[in-house]
Protein backbone atom coordinates (compact mmCIF):
# COMPACT_ATOMS: atom_id res chain seq x y z
CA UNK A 1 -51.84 96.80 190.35
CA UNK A 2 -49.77 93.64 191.52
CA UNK A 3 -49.25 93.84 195.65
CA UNK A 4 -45.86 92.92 196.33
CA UNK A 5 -44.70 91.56 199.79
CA UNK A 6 -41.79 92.22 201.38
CA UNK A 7 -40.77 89.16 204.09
CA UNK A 8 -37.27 91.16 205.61
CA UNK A 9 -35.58 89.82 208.07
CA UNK A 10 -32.47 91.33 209.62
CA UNK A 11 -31.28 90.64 213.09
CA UNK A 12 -29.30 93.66 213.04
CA UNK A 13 -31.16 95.67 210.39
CA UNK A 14 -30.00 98.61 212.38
CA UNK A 15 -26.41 98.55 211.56
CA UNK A 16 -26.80 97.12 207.97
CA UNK A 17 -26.84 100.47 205.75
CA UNK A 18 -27.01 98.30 202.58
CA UNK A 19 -30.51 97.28 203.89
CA UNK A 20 -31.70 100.58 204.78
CA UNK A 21 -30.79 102.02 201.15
CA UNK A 22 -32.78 99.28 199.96
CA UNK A 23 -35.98 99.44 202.06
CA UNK A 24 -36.08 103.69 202.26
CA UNK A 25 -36.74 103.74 198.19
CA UNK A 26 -39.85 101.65 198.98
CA UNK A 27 -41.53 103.63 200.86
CA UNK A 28 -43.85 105.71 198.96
CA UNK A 29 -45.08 102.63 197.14
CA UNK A 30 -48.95 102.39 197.81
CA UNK A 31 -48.45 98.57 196.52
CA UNK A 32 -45.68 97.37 198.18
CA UNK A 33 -46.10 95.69 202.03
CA UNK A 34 -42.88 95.85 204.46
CA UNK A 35 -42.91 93.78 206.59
CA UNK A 36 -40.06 93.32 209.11
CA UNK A 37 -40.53 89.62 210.96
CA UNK A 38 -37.89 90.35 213.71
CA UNK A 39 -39.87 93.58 214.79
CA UNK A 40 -42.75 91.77 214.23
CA UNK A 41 -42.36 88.70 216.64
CA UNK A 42 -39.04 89.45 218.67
CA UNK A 43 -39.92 86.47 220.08
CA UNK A 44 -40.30 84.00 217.49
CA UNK A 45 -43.98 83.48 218.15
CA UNK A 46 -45.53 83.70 214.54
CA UNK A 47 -49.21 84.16 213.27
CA UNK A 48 -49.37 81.90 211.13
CA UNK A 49 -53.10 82.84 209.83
CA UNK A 50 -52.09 86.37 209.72
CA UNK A 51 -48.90 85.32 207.30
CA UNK A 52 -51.11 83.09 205.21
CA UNK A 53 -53.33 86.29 204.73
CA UNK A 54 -50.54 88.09 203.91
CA UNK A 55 -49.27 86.00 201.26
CA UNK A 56 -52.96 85.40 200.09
CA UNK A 57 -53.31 89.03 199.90
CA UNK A 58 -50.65 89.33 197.49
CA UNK A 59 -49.14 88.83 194.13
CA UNK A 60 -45.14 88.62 194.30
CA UNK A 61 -43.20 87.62 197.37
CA UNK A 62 -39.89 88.69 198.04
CA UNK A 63 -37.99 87.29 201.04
CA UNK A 64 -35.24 90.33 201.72
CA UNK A 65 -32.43 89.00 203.93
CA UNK A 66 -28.66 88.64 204.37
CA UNK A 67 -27.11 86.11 203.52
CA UNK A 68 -25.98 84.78 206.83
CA UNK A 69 -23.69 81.44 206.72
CA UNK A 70 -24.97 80.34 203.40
CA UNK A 71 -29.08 80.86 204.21
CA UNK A 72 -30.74 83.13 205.62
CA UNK A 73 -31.15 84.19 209.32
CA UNK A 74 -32.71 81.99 211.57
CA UNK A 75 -36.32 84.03 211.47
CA UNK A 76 -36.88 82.95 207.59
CA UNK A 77 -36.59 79.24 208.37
CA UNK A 78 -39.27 79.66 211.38
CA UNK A 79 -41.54 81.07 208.68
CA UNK A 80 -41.47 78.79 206.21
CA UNK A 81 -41.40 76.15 208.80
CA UNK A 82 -44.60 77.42 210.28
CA UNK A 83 -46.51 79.28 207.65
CA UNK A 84 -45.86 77.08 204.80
CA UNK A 85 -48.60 74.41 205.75
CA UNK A 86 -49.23 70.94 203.89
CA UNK A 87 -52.21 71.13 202.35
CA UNK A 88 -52.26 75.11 202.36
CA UNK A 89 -48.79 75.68 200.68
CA UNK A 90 -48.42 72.31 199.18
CA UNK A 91 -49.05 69.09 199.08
CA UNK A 92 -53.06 67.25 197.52
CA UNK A 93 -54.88 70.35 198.50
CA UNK A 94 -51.94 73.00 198.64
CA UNK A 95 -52.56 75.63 196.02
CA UNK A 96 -53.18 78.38 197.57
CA UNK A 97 -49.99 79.81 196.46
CA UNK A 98 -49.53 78.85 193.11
CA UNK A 99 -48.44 80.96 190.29
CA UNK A 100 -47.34 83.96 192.39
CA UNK A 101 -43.70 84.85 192.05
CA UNK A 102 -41.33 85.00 194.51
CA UNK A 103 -37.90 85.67 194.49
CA UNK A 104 -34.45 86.67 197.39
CA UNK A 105 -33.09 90.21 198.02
CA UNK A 106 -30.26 89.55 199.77
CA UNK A 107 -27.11 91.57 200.79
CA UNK A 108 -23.76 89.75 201.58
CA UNK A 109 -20.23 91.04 202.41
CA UNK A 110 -18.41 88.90 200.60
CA UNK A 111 -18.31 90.10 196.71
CA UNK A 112 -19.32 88.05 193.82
CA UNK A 113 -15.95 86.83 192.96
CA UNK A 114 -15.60 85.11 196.02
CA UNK A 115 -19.43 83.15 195.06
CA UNK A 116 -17.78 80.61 192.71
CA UNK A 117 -16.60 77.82 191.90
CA UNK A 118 -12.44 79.48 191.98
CA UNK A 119 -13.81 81.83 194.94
CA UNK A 120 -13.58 80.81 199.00
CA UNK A 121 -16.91 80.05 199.37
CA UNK A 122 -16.55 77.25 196.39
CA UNK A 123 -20.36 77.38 195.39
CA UNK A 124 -22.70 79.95 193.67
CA UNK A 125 -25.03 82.11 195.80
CA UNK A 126 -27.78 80.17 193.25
CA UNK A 127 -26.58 77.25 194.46
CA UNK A 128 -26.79 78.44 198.26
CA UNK A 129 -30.40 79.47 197.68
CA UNK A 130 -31.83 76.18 196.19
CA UNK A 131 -33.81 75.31 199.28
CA UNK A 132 -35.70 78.37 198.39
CA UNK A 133 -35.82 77.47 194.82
CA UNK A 134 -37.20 73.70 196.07
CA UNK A 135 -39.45 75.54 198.26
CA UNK A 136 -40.99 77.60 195.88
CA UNK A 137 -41.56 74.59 193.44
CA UNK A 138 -43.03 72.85 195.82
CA UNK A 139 -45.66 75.28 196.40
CA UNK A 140 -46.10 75.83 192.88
CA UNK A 141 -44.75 79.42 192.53
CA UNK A 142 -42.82 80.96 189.82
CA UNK A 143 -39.35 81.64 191.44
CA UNK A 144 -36.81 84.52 190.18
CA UNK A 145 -33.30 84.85 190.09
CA UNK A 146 -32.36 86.96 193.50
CA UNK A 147 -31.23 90.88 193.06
CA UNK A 148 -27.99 90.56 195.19
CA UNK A 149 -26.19 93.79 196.79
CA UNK A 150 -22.99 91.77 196.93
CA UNK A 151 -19.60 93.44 198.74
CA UNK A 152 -21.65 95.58 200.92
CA UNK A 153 -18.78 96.83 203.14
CA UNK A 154 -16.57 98.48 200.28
CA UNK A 155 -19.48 99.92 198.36
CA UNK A 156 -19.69 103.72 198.52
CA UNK A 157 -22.90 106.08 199.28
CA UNK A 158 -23.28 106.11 195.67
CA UNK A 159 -22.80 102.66 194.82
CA UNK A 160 -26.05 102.23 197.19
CA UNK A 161 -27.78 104.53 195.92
CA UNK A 162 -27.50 103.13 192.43
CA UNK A 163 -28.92 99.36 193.84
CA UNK A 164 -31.62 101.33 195.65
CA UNK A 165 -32.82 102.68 192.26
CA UNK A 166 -32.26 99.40 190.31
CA UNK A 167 -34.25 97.96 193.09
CA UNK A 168 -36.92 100.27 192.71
CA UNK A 169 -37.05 99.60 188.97
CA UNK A 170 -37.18 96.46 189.20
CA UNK A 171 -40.36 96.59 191.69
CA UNK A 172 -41.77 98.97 189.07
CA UNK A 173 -40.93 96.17 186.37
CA UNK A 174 -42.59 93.95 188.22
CA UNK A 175 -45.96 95.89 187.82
CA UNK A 176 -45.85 95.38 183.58
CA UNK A 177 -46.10 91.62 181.87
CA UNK A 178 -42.38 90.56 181.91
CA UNK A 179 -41.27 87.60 180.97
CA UNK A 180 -40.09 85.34 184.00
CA UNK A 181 -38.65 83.28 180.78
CA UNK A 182 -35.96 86.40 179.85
CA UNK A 183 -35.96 87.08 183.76
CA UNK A 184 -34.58 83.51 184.80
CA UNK A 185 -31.73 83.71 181.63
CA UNK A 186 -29.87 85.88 184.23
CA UNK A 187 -27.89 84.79 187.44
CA UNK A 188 -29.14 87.49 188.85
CA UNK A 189 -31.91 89.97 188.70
CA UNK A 190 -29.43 92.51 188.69
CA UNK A 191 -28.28 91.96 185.20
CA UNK A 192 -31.80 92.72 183.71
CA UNK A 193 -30.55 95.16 181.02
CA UNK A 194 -33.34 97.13 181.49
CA UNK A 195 -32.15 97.97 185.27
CA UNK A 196 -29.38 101.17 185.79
CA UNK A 197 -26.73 100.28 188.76
């Protein structure tokens, strides 16, 4: 069975109930790792040999975050800025990582109208997550299209529970041979026809 890896990071993961619909389906699943890097090191301070285990230890990544100014909060970037090592991640002797796939869960409150070219924010929410596109080339991983809960704060009980169990199927989907080929013809991993929301 494929070990998945969940990097969250929330700030506030307390007040976000779009995030705790998300992470409560998970938590049966033998395979699947939370792991919550603000609880973990409230104080910025990463392992960086127990991350690197971590991500040696499994076979999909998933870094679950808000979408916070365009990026993700500020505990992501110190991850990837420490964990992801030249000459562990990439670079000559970097391929430690290659080949696993990785992709964003990310909530926002703005809705997906508003992620466009007509919309306020003028640019895609792809577009706003090409550093962790570039990342993920770099270290010679297969990167996804992100599953997006988009217009958290007018979605009902029930519209969260419906992401929670597309979210869940897609984790499950993740265990069979899919095609990243038929997975990456989608903006998001949402759209997957084979997921219910």
């Amino acid at each position: 069975m494929k070990k998945v890896l969940i990097l969250f990071a929330h700030p506030k993961f307390e007040k976000s109930r779009a995030n705790a619909a998300l992470i409560e389906r998970l938590n049966d699943k033998k395979h699947v790792t939370f792991h919550d890097l603000y609880e973990r090191y409230p104080n910025f301070h990463i392992n960086v040999q127990r991350e690197q285990e971590l991500l040696v230890e499994h076979d999909i990544i998933i870094w679950h975050h808000p979408l916070y100014w365009y990026s993700s909060p500020a505990m992501l970037k110190q991850w990837k800025d420490m964990v992801l090592e030249f000459n562990w991640a990439y670079g000559p002797n970097g391929k430690v990582l290659h080949n696993k796939t990785v992709f964003n869960v990310i909530t926002t409150g703005g809705s997906r109208e508003v992620y466009c070219t007509e919309g306020y924010n003028t640019y895609t929410v792809n577009e706003f997550l090409r550093p962790f596109e570039q990342t993920a080339k770099l270290c010679g991983m297969n990167y996804l299209p992100p599953f997006a809960v988009m217009g958290t704060h007018n979605l009902s009980d029930r519209d969260l529970t419906n992401y929670a169990n597309a979210y869940e199927q897609l984790i499950d989907l993740l265990q069979t041979d899919f095609s990243s080929q038929e997975f990456k013809k989608h903006l998001f991993l949402n759209d997957l026809e084979t997921l219910t929301i």
